[in-house]
N, C-alpha and C. Protein backbone atom coordinates (compact mmCIF):
# COMPACT_ATOMS: atom_id res chain seq x y z
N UNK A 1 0.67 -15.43 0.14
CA UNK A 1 1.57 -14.40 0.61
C UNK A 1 2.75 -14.21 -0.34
N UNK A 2 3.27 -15.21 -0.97
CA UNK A 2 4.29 -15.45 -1.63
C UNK A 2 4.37 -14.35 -3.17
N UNK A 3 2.58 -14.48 -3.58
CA UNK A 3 2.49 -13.84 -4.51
C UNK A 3 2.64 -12.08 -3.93
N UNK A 4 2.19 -11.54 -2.85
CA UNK A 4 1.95 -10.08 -2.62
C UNK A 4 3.74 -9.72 -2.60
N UNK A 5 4.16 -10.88 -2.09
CA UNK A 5 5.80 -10.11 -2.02
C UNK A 5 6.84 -10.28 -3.32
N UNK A 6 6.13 -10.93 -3.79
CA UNK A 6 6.72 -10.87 -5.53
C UNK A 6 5.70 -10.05 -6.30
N UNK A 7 4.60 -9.11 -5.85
CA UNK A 7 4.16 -8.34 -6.37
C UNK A 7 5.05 -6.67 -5.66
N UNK A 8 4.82 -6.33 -4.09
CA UNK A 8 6.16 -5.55 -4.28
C UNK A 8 7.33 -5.63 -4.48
N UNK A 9 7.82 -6.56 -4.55
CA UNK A 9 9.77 -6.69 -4.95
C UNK A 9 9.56 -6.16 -6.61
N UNK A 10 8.78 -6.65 -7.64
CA UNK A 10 8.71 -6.42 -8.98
C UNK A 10 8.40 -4.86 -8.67
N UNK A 11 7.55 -4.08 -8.41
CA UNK A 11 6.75 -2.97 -8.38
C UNK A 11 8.12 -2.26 -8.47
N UNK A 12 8.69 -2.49 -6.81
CA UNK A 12 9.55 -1.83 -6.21
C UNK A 12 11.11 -1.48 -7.07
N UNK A 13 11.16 -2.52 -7.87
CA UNK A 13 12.38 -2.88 -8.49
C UNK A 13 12.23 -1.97 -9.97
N UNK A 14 10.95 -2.24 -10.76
CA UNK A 14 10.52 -1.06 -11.63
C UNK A 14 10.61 0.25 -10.88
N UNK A 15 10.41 0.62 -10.32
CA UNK A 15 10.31 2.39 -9.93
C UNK A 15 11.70 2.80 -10.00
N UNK A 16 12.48 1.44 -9.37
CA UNK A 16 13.81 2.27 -8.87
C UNK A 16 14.26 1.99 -10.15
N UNK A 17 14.65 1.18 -11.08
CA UNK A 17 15.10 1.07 -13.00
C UNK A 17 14.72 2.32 -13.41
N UNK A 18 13.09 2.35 -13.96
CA UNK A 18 12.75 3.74 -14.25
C UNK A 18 13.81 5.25 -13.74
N UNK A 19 13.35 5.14 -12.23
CA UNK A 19 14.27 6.47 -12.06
C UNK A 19 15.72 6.88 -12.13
N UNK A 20 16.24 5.74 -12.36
CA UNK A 20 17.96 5.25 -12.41
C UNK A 20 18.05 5.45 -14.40
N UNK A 21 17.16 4.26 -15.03
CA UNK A 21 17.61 4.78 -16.23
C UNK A 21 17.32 5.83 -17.08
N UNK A 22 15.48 5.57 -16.54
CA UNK A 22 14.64 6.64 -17.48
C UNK A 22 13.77 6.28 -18.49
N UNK A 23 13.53 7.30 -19.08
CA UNK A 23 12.12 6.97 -20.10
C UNK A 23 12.05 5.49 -21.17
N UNK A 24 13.91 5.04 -21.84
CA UNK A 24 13.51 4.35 -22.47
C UNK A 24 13.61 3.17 -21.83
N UNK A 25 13.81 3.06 -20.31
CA UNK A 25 14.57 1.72 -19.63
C UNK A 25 12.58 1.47 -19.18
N UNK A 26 11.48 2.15 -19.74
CA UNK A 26 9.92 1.89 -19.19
C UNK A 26 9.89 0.95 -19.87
N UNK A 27 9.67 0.75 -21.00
CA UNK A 27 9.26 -0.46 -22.20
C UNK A 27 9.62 -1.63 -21.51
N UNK A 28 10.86 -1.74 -21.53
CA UNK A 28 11.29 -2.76 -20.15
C UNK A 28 10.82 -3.76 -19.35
N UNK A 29 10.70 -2.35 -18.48
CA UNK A 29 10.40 -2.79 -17.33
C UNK A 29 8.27 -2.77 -17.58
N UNK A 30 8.32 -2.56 -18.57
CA UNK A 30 6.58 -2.76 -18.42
C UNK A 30 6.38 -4.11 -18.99
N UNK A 31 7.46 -5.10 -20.15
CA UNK A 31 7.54 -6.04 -20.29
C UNK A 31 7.82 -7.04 -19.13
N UNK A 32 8.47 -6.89 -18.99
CA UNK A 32 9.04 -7.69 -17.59
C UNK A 32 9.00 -7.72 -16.27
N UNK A 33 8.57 -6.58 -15.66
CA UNK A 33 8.37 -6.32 -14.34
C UNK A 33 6.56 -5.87 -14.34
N UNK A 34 5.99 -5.09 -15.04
CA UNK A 34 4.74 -4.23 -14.72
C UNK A 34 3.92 -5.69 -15.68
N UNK A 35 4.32 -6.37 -16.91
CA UNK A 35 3.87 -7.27 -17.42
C UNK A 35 3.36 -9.10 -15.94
N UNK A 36 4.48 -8.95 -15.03
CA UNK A 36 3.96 -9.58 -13.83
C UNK A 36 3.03 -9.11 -13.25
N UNK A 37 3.00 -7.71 -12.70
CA UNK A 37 2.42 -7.41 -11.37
C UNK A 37 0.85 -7.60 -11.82
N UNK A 38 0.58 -7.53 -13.23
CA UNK A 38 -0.87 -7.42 -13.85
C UNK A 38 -1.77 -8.96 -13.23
N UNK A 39 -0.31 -9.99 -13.73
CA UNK A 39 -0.88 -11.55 -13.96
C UNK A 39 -0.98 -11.97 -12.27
N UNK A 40 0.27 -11.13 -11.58
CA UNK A 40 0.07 -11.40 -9.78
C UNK A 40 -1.18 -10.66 -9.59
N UNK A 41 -1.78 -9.63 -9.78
CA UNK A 41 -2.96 -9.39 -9.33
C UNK A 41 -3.87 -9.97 -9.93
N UNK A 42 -3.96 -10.66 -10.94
CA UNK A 42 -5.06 -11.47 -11.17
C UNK A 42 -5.33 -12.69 -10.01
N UNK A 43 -3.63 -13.63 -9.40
CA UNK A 43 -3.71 -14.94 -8.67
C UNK A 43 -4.11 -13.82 -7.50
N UNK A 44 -3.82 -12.66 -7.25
CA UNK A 44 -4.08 -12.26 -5.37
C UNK A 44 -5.90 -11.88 -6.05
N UNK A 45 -6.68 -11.88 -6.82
CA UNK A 45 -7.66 -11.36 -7.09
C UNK A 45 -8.49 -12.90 -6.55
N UNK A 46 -8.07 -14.06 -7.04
CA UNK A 46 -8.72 -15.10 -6.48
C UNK A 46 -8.34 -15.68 -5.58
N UNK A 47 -7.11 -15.64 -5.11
CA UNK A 47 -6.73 -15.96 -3.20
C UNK A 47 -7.77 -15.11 -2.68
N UNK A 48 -7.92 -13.88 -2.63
CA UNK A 48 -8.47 -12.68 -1.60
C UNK A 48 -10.20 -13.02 -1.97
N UNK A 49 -10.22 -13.37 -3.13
CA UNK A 49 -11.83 -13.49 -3.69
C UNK A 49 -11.99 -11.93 -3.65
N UNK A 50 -13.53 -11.58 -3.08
CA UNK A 50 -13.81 -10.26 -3.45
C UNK A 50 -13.47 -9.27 -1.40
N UNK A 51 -13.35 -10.74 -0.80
CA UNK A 51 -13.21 -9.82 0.55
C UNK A 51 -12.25 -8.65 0.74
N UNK A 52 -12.56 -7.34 0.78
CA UNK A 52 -11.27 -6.64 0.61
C UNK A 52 -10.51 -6.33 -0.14
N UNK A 53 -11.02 -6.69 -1.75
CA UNK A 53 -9.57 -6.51 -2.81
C UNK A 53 -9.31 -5.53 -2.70
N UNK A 54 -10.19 -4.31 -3.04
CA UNK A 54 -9.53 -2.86 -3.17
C UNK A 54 -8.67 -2.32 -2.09
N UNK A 55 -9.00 -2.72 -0.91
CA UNK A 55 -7.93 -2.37 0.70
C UNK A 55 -6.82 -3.33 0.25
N UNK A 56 -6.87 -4.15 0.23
CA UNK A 56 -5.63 -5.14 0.04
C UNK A 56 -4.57 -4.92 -0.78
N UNK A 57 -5.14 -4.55 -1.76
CA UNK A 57 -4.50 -4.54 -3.35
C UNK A 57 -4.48 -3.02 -3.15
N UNK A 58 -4.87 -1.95 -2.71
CA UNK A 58 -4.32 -0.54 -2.65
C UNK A 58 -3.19 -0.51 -1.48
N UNK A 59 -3.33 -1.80 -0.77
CA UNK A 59 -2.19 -1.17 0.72
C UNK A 59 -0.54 -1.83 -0.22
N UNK A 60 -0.69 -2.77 -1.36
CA UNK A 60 0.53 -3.53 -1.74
C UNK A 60 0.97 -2.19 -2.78
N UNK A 61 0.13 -1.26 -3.22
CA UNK A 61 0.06 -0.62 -4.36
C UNK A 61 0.96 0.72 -3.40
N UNK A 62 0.59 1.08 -2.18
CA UNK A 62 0.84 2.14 -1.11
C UNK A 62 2.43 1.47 -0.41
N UNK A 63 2.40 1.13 -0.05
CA UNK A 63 4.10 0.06 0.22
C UNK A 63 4.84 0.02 -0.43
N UNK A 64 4.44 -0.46 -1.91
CA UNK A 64 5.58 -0.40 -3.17
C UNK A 64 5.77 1.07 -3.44
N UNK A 65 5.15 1.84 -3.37
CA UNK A 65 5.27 3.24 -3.62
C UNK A 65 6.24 3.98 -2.43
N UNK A 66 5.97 3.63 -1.63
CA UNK A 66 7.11 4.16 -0.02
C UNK A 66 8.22 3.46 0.02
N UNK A 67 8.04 2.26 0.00
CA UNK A 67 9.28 2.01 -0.35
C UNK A 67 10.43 2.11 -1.63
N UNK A 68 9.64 2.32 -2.43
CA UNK A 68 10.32 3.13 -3.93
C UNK A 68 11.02 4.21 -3.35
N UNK A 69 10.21 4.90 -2.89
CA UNK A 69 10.48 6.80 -2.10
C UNK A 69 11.75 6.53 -1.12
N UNK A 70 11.86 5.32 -0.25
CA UNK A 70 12.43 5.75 0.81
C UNK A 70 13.89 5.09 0.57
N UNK A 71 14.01 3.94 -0.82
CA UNK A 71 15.24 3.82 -1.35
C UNK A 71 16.11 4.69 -1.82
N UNK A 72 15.31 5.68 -2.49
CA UNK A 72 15.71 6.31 -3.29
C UNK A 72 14.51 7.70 -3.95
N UNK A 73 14.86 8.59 -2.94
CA UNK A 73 13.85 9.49 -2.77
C UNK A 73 13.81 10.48 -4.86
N UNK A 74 14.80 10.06 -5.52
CA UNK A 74 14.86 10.90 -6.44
C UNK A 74 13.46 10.06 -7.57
N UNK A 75 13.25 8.80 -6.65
CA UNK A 75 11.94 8.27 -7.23
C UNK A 75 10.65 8.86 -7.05
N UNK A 76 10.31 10.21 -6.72
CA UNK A 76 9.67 10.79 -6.13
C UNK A 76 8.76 10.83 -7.21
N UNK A 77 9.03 11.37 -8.11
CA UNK A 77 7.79 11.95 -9.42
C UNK A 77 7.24 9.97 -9.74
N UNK A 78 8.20 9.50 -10.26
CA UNK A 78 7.94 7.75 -10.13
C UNK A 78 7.46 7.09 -9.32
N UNK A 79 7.19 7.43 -8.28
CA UNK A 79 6.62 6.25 -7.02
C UNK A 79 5.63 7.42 -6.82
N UNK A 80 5.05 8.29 -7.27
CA UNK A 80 3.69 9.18 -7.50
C UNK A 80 2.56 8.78 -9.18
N UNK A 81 3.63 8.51 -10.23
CA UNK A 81 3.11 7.63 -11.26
C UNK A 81 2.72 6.55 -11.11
N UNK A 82 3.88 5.37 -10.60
CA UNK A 82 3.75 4.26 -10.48
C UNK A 82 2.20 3.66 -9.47
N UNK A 83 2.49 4.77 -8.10
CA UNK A 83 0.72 4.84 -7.34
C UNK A 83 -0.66 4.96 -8.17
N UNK A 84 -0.22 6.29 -8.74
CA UNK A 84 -1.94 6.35 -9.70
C UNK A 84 -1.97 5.38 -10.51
N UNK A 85 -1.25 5.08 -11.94
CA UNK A 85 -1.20 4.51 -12.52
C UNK A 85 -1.91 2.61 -12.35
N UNK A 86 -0.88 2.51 -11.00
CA UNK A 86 -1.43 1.35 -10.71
C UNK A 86 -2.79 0.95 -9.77
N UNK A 87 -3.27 2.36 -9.33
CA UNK A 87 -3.93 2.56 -8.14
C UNK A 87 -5.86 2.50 -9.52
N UNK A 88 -5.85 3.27 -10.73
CA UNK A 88 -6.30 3.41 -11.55
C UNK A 88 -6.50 2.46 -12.05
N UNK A 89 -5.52 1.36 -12.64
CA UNK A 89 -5.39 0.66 -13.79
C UNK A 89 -6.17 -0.55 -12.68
N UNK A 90 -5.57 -1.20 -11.30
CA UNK A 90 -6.58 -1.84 -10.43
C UNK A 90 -7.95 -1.75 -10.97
N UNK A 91 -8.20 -0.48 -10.70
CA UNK A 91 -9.90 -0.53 -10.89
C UNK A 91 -10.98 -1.11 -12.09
N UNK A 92 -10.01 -0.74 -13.33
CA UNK A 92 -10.07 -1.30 -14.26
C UNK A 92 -10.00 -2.67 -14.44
N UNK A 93 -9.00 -3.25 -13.91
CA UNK A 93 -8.48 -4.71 -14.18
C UNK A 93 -9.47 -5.40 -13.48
N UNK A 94 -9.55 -4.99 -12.09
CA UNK A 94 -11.10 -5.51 -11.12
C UNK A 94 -12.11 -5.86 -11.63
N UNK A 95 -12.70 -4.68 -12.39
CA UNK A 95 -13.78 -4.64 -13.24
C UNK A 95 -13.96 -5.70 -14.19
N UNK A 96 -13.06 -5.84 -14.83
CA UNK A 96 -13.19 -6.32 -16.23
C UNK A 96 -12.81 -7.95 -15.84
N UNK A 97 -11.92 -8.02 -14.45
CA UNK A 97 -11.83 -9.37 -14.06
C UNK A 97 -13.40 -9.95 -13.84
N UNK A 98 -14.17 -9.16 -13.21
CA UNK A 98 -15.26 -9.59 -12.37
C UNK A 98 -16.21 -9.75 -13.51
N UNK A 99 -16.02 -9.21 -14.45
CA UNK A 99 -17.11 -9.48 -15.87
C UNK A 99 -17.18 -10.52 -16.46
N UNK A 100 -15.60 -11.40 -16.30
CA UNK A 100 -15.46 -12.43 -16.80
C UNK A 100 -14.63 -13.69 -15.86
N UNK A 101 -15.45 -13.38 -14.67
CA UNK A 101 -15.74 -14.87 -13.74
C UNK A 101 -16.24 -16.04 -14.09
N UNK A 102 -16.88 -15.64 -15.17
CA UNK A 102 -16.97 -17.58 -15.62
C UNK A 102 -16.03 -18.15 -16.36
N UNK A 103 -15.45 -17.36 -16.97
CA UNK A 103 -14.11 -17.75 -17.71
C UNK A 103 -13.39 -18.43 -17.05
N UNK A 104 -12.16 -19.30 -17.87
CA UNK A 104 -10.96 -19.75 -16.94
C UNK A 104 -9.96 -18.40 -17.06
N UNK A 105 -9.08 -18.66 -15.92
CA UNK A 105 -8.38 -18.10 -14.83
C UNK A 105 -7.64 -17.17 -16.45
N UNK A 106 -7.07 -17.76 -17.37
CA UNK A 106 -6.29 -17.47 -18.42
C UNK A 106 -7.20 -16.41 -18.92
N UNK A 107 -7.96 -16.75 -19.77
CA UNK A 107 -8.92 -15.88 -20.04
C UNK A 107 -9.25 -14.74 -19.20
N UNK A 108 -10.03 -14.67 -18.12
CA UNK A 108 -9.81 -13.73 -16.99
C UNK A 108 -8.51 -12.69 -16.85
N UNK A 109 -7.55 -13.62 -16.37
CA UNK A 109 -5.99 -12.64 -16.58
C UNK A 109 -5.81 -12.03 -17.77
N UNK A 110 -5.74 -12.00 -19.17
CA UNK A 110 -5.24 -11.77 -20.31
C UNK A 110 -6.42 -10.62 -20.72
N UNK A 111 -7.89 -10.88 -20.31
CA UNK A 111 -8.90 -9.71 -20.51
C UNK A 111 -9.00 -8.65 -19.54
N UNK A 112 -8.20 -9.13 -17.92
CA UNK A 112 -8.34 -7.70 -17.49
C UNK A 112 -6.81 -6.88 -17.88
N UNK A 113 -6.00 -7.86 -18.12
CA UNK A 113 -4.69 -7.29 -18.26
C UNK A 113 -4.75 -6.51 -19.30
N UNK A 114 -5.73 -6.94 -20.49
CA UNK A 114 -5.56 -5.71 -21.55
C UNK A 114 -5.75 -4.09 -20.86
N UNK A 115 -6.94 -4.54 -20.11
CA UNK A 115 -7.38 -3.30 -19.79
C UNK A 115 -6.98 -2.26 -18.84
N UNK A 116 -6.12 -3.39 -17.63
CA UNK A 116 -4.91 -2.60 -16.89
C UNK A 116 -3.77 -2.49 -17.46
N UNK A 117 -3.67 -2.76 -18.41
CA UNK A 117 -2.44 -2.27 -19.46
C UNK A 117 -2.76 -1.05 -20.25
N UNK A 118 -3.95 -1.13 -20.75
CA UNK A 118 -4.48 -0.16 -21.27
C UNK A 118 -4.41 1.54 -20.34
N UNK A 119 -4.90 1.10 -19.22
CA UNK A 119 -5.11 2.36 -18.40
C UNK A 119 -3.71 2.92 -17.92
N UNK A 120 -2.94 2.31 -17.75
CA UNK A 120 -1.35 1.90 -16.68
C UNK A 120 -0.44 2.61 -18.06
N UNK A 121 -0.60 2.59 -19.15
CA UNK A 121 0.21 3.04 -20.24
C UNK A 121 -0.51 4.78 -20.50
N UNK A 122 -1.32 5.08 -20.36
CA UNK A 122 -1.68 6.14 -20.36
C UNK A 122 -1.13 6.77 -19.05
N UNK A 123 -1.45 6.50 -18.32
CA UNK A 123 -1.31 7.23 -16.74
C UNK A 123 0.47 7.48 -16.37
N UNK A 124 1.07 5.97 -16.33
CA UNK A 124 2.24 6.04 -15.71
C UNK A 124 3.04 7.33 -16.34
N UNK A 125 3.28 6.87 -17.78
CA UNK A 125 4.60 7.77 -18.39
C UNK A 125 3.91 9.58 -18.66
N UNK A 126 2.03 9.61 -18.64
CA UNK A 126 1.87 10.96 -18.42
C UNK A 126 3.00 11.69 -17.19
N UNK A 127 2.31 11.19 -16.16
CA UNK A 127 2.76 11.74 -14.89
C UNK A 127 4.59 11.67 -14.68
N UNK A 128 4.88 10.54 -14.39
CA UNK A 128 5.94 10.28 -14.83
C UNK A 128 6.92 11.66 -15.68
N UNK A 129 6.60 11.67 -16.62
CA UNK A 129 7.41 12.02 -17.51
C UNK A 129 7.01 13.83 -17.92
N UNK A 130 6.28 14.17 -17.66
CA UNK A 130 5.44 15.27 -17.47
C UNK A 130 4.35 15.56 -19.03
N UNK A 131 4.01 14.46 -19.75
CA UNK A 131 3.37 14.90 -20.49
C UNK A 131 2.92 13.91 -21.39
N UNK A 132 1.97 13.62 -22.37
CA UNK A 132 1.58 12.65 -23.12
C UNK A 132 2.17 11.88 -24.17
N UNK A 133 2.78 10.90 -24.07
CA UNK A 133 4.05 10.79 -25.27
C UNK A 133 3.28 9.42 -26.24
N UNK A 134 2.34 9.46 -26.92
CA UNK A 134 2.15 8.76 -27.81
C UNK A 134 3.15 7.41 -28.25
N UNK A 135 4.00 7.58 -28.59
CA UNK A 135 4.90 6.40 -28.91
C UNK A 135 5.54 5.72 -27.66
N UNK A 136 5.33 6.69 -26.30
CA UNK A 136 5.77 5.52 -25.03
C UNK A 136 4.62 4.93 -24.30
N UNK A 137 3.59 5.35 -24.99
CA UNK A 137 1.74 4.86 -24.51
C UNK A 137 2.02 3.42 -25.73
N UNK A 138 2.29 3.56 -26.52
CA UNK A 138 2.03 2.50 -27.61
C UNK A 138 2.57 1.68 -26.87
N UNK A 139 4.17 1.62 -26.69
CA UNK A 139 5.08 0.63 -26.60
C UNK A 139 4.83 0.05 -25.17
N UNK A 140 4.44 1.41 -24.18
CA UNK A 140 4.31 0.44 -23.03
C UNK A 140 3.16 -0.22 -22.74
N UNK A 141 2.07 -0.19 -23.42
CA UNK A 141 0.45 -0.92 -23.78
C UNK A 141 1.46 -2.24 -24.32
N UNK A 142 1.58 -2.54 -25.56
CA UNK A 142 2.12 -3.48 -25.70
C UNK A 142 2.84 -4.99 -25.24
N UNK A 143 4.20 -3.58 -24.58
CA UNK A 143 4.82 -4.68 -23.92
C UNK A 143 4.63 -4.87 -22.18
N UNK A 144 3.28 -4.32 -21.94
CA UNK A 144 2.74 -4.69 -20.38
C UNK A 144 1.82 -6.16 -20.93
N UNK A 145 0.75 -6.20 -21.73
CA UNK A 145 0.02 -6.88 -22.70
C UNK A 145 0.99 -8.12 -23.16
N UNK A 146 1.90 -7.79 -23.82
CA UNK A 146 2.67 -8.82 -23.96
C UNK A 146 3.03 -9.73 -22.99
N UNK A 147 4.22 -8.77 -21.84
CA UNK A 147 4.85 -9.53 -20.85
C UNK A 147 3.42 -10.08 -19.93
N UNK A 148 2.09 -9.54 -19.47
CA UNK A 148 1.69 -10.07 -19.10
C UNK A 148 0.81 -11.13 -19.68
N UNK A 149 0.71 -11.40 -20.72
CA UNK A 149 0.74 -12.82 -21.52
C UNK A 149 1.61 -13.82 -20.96
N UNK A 150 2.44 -13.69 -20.57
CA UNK A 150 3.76 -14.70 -21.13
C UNK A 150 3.52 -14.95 -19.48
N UNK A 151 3.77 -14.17 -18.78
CA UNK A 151 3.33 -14.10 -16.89
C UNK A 151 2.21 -15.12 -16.81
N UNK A 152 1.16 -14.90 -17.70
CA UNK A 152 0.06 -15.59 -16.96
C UNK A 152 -0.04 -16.98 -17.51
N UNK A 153 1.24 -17.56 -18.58
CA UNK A 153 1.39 -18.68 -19.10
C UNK A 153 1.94 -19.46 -18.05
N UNK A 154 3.00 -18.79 -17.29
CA UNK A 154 3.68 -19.44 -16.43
C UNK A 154 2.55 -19.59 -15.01
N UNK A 155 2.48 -18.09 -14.62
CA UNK A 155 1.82 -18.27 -13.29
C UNK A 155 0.58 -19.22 -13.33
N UNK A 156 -0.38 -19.47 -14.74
CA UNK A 156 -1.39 -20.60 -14.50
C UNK A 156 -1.15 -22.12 -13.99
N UNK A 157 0.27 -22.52 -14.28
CA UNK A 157 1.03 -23.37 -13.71
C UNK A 157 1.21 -23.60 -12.46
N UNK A 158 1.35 -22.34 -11.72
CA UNK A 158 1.62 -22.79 -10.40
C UNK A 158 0.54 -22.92 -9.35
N UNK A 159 0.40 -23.66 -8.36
CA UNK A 159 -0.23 -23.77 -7.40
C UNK A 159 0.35 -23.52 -5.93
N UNK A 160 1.02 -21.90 -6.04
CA UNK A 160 1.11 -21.47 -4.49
C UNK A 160 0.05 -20.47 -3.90
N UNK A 161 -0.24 -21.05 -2.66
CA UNK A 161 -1.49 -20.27 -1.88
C UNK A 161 -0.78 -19.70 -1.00
């Protein structure tokens, strides 16, 4: 449980940065905040196993998004990015988690995270921002990839269920 509510407090806390600072305060927060939520959905991917991930993991994805909205409604275009983006990039990360179930947990996290980093850097700052910005796709691929590196160094450490 511990992990789903440090997966919306992070979510929640990015949307509202984003819409408060703006385009360059994303890099950021995709290091440091969106770089977690990748490595927390990897630990809620093996708490939950396969019962339910997509309901589970779309209702934390649907919550962080309303509650983004209802802090601070000017998060509106943002807590509509932040949904697809993450609602998308899930599916991906799922995928590519489930390809590499024999792997350890590290491995697993760091190969789907490329790929929900991958998808989550395209999507967010499209919508978001109203249009395709090449150099904020680079940077925020990167530093989601990055920060969630460094996330899944720590979180392999811990043992909360």
């Amino acid at each position: 449980m511990i992990y789903a509510l440090i997966y919306v407090l992070s979510l929640v806390t990015a949307n509202l940065l984003v819409a408060y600072f703006g385009v360059w305060f994303s890099v950021i927060n995709a290091f440091v905040l969106i770089g977690l939520d990748l490595s927390l959905r990897d630990k809620l991917h093996d708490l939950w196993h396969e019962d339910k991930l997509v309901i589970k993991m779309g209702c934390l994805i649907i919550v962080s998004s309303l509650i983004s909205y209802l802090l601070n409604p000017a998060t509106g275009i943002i807590a509509v990015a932040s949904f697809s983006a993450f609602a998308l990039s899930m599916l991906g990360d799922a995928i590519a988690y489930h390809f590499l179930k024999s792997k350890e947990w590290f491995i697993r996290s760091n190969g789907s995270n490329l790929v929900g980093s991958a998808i989550d850097s395209v999507v967010f700052p499209t919508i978001a921002f109203g249009g395709l910005m090449p150099e904020i796709v680079l940077m925020q691929f990167l530093a989601k990839f990055g920060g969630g590196f460094i996330w899944s160094l720590i979180l392999r450490k811990l043992k909360w269920n």
